[in-house]
C-alpha atoms as a PDB file:
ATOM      1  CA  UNK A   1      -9.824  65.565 -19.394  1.00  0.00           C
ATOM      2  CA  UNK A   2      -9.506  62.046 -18.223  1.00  0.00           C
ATOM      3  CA  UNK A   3     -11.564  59.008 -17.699  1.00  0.00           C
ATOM      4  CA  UNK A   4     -11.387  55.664 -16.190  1.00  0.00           C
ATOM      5  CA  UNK A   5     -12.943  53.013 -17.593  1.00  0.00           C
ATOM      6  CA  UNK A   6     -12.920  50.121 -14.520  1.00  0.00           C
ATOM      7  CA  UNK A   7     -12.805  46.558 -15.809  1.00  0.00           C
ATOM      8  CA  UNK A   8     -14.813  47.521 -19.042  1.00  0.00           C
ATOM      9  CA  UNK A   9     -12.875  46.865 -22.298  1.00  0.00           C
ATOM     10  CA  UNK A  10     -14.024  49.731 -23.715  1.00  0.00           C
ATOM     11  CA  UNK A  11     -15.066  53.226 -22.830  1.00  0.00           C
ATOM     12  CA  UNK A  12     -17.538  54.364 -24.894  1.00  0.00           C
ATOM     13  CA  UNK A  13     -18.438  57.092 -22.364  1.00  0.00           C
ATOM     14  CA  UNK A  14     -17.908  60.696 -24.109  1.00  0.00           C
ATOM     15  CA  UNK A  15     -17.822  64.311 -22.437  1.00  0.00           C
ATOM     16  CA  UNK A  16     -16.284  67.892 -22.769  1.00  0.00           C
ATOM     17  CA  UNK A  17     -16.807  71.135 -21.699  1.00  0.00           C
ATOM     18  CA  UNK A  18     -17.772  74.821 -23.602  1.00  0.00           C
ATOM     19  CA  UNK A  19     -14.771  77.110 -24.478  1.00  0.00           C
ATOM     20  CA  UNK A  20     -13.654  78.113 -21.200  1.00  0.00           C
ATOM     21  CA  UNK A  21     -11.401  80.822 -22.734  1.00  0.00           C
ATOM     22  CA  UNK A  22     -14.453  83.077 -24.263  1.00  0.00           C
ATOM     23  CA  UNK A  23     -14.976  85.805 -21.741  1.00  0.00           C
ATOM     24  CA  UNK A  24     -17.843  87.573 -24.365  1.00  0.00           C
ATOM     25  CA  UNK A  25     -19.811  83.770 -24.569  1.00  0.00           C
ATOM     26  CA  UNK A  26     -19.342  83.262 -20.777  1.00  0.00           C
ATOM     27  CA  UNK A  27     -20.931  86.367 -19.981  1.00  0.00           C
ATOM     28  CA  UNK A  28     -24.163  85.099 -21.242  1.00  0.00           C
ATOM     29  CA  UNK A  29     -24.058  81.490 -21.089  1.00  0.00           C
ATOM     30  CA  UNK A  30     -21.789  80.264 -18.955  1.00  0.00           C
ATOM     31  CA  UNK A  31     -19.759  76.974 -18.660  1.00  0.00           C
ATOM     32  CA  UNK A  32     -21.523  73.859 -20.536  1.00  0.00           C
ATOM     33  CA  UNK A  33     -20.195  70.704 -19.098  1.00  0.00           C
ATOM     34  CA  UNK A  34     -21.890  67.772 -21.293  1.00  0.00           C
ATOM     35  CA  UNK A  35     -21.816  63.931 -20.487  1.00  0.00           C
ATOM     36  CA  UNK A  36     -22.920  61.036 -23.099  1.00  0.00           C
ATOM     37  CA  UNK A  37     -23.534  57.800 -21.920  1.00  0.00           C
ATOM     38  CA  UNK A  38     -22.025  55.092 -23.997  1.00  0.00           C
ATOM     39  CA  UNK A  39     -24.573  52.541 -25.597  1.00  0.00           C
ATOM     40  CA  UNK A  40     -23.797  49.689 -23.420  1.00  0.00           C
ATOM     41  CA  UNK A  41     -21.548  47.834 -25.328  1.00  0.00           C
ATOM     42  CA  UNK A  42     -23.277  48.103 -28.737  1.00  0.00           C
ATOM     43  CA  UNK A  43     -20.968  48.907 -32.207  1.00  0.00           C
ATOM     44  CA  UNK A  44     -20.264  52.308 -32.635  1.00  0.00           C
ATOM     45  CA  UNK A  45     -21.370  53.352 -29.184  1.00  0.00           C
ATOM     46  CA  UNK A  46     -18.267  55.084 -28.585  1.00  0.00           C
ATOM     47  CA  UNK A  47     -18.498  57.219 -31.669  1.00  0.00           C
ATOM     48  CA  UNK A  48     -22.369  57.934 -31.025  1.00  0.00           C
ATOM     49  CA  UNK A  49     -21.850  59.293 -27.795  1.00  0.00           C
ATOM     50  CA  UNK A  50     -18.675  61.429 -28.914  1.00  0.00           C
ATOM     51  CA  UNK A  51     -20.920  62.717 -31.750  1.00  0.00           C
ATOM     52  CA  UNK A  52     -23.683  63.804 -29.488  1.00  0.00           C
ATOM     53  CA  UNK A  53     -21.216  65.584 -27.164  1.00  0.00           C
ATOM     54  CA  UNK A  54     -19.659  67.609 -30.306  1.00  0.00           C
ATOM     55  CA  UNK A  55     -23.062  68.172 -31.859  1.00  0.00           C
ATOM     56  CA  UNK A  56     -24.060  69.501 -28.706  1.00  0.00           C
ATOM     57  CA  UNK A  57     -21.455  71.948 -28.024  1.00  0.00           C
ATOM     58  CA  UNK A  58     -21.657  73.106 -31.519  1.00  0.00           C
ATOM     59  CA  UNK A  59     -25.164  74.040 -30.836  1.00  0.00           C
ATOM     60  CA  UNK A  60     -24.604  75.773 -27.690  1.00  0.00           C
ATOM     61  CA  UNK A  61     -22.077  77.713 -28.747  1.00  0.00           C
ATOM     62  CA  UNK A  62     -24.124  79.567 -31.898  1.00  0.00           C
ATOM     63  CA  UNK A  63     -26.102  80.920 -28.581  1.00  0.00           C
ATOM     64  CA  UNK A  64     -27.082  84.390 -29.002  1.00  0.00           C
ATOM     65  CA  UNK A  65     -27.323  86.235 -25.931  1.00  0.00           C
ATOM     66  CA  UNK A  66     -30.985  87.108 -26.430  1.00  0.00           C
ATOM     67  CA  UNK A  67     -31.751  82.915 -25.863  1.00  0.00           C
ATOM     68  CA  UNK A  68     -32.494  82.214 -22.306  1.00  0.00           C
ATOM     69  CA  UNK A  69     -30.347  78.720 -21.369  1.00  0.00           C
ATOM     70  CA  UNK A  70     -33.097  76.771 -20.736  1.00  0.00           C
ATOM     71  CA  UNK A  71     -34.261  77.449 -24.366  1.00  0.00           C
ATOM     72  CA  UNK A  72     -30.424  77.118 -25.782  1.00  0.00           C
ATOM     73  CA  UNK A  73     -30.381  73.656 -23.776  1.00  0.00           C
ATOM     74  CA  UNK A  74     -33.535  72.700 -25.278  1.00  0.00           C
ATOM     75  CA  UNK A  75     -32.398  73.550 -28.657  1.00  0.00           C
ATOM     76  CA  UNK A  76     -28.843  71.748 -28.184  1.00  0.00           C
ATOM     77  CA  UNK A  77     -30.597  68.635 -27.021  1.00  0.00           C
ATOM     78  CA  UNK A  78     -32.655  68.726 -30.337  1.00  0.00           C
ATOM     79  CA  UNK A  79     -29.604  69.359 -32.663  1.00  0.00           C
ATOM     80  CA  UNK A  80     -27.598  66.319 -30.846  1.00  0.00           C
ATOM     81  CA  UNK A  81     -30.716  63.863 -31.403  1.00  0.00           C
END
């Protein structure tokens, strides 16, 4: 996982990826590859957009098979808010 963050100062740009390693949760959902802006600049920004991405994968991965991905997505977008 790398980044570049250009002329900026700061990256407050945040992403990271399901656990590629669990053949079971794969079967059923797949690879999750979430991005979180940065808020431009604003205090904290960084450690928003780093909390959305963790809340987020932390959501998707209490999927149970029975949840469709478009419903687990929905969900996951509501527990990172």
């Amino acid at each position: 996982n790398a980044q570049h963050i250009g002329a900026r100062q700061q990256q407050q740009d945040a992403f990271g990826f399901s656990n590629l390693e669990d053949q079971a949760f794969r079967r059923h959902g797949g690879v999750l590859a979430v991005v979180a802006d940065g808020m431009g600049g604003m205090a904290f920004g960084d450690a928003a957009s780093k909390v959305a991405v963790k809340a987020f994968l932390e959501a998707y991965g209490a999927k149970p098979e029975s949840e469709s991905i478009p419903d687990a997505l929905v969900r996951c977008i509501l527990a990172a808010n």
